[in-house]
N, C-alpha and C. Protein backbone atom coordinates (compact mmCIF):
# COMPACT_ATOMS: atom_id res chain seq x y z
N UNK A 1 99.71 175.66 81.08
CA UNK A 1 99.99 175.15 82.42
C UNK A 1 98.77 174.38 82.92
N UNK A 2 99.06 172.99 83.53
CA UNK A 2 97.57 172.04 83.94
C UNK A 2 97.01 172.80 85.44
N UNK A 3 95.90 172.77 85.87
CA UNK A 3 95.47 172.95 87.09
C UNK A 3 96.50 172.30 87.95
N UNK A 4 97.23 171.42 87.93
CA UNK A 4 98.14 170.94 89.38
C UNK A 4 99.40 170.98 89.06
N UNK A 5 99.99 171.87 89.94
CA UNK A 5 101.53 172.14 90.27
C UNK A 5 102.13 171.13 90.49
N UNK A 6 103.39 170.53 89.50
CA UNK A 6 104.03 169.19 89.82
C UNK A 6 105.18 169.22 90.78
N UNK A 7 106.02 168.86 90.96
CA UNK A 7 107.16 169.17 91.07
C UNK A 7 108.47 169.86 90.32
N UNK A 8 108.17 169.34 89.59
CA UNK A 8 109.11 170.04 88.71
C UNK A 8 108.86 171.17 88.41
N UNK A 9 107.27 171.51 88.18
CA UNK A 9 107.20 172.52 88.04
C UNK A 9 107.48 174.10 89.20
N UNK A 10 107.59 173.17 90.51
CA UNK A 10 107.80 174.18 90.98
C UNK A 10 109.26 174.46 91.22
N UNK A 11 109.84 172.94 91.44
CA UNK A 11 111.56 173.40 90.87
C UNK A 11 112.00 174.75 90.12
N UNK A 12 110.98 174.21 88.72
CA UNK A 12 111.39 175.32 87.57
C UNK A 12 111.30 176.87 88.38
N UNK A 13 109.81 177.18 88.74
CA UNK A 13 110.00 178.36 89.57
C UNK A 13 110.89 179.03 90.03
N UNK A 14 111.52 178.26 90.74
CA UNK A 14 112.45 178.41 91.84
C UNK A 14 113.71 179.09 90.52
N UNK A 15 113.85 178.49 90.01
CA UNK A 15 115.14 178.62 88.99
C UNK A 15 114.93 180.03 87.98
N UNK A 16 113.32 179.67 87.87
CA UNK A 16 113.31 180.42 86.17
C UNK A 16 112.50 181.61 86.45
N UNK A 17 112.76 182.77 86.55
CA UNK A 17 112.40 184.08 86.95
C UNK A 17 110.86 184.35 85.65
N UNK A 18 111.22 183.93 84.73
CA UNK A 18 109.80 184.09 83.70
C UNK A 18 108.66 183.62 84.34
N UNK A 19 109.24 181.74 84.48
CA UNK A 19 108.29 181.02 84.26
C UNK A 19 107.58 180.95 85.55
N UNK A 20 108.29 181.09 86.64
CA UNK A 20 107.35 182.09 87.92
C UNK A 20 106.56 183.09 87.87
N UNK A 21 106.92 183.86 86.93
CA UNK A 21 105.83 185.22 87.22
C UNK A 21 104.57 184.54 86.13
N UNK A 22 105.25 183.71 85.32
CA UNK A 22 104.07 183.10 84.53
C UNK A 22 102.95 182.11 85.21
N UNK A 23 103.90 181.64 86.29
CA UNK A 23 102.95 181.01 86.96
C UNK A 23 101.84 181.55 88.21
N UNK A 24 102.71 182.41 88.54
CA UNK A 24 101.91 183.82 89.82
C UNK A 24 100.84 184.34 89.18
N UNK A 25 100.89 184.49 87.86
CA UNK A 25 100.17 185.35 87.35
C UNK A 25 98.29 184.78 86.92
N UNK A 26 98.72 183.23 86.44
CA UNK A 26 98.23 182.31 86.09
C UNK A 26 97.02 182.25 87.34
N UNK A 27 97.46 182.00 88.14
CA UNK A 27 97.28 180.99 89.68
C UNK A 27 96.44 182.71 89.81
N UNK A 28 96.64 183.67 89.83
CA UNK A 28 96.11 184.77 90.34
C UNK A 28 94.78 184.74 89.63
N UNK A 29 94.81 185.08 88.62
CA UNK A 29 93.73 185.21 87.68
C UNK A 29 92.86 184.01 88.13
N UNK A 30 93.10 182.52 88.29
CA UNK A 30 92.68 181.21 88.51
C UNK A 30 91.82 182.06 90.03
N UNK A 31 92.05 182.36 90.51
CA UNK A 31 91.93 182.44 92.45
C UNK A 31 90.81 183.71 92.08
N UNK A 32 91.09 184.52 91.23
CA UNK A 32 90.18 185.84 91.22
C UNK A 32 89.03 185.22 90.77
N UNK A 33 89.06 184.22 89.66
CA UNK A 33 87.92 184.10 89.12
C UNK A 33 86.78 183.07 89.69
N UNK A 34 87.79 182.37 90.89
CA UNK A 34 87.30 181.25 91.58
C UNK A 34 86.59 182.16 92.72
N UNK A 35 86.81 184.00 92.95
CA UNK A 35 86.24 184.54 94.39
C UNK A 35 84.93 185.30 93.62
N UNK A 36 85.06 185.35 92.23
CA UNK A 36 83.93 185.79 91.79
C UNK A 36 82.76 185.09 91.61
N UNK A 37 83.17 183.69 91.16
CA UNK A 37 81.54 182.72 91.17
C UNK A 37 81.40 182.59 92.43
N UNK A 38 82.25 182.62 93.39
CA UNK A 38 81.48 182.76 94.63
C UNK A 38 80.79 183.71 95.28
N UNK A 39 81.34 184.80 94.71
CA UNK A 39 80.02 186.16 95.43
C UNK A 39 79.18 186.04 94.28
N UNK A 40 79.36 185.82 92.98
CA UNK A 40 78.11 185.72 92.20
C UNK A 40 76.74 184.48 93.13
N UNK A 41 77.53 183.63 93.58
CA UNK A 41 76.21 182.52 94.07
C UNK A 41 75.33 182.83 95.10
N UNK A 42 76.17 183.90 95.61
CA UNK A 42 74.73 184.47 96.65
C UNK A 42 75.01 183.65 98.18
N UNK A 43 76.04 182.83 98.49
CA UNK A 43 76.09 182.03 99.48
C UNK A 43 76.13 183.17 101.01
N UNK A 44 75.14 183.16 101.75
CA UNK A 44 75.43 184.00 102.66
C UNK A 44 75.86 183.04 104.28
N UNK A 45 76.73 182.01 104.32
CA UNK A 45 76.77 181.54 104.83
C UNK A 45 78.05 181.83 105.93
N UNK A 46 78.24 182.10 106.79
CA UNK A 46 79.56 182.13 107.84
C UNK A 46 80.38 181.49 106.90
N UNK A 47 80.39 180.43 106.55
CA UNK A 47 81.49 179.43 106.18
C UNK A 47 82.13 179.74 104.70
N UNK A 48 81.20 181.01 103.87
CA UNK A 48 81.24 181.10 101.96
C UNK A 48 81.95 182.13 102.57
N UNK A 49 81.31 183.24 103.55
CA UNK A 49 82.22 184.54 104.21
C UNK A 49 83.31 184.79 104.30
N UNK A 50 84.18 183.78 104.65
CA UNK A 50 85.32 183.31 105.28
C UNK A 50 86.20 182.85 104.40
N UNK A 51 85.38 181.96 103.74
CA UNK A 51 86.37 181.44 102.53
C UNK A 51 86.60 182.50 101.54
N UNK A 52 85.79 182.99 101.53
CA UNK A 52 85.96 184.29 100.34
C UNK A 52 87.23 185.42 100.73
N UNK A 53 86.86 185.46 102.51
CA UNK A 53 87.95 186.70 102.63
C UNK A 53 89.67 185.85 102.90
N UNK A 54 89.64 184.41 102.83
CA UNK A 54 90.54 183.90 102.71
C UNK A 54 91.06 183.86 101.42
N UNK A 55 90.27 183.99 100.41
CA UNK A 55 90.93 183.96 99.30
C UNK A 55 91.23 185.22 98.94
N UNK A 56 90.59 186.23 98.98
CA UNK A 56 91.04 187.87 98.97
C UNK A 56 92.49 188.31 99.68
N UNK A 57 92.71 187.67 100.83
CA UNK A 57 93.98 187.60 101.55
C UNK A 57 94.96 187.00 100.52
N UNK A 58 94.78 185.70 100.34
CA UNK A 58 95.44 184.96 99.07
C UNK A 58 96.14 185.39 98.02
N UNK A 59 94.69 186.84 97.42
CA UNK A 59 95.26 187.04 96.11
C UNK A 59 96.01 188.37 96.32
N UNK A 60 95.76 189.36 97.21
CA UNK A 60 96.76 189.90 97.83
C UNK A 60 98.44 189.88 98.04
N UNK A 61 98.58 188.64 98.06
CA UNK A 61 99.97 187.84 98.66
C UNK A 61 100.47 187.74 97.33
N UNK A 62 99.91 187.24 96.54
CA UNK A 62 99.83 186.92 95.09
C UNK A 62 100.50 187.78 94.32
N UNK A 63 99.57 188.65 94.24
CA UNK A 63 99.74 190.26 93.66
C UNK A 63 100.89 191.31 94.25
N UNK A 64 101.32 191.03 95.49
CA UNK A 64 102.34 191.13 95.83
C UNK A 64 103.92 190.98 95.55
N UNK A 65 103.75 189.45 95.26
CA UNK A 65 104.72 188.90 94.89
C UNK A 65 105.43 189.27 93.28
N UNK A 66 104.05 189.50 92.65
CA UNK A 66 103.68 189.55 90.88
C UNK A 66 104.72 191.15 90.91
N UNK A 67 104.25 192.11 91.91
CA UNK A 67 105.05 193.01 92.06
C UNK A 67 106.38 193.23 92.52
N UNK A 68 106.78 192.34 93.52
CA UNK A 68 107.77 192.31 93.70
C UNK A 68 109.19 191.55 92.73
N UNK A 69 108.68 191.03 92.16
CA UNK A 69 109.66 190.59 90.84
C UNK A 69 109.09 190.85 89.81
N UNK A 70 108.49 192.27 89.52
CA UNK A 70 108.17 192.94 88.47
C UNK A 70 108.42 192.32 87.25
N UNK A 71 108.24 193.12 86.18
CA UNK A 71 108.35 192.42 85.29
C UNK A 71 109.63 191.57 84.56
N UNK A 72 109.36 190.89 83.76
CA UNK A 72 110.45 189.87 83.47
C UNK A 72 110.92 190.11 82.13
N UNK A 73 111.86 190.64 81.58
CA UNK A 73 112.37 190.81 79.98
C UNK A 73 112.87 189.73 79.71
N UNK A 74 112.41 189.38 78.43
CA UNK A 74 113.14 188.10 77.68
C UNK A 74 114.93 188.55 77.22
N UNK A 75 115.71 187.56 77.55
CA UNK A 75 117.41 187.91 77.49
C UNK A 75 117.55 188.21 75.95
């Protein structure tokens, strides 16, 4: 899957119960690892603060979702 969500691809989502959780799952991991180089950098800034607990909110929602259409068996 490329870094940018096309259209179609999110069509597919919409349709394809796999290839959603494949993509939730994706995008999660992407977002976790994007909140870790940021507390790794040490930024103690109001503005790194914020963004960080915005993305913690984020992956929350995420992880949510990942649960709520549990897992996916191939037919």
């Amino acid at each position: 899957m490329s870094n940018q969500l096309s259209e179609d691809d999110l069509a597919r989502a919409r349709h394809d119960p796999a290839f959603r959780q494949q993509m939730l799952a994706e995008h999660l991991e992407r977002l976790l690892d994007a909140l870790n180089r940021m507390r790794r950098a040490n930024n103690d800034s109001p503005q790194a603060a914020r963004q960080i607990r915005e993305g913690v909110d984020l992956a929350v929602k995420l992880a949510d979702r990942l649960q709520q259409n549990g897992p996916v068996r191939a037919a």
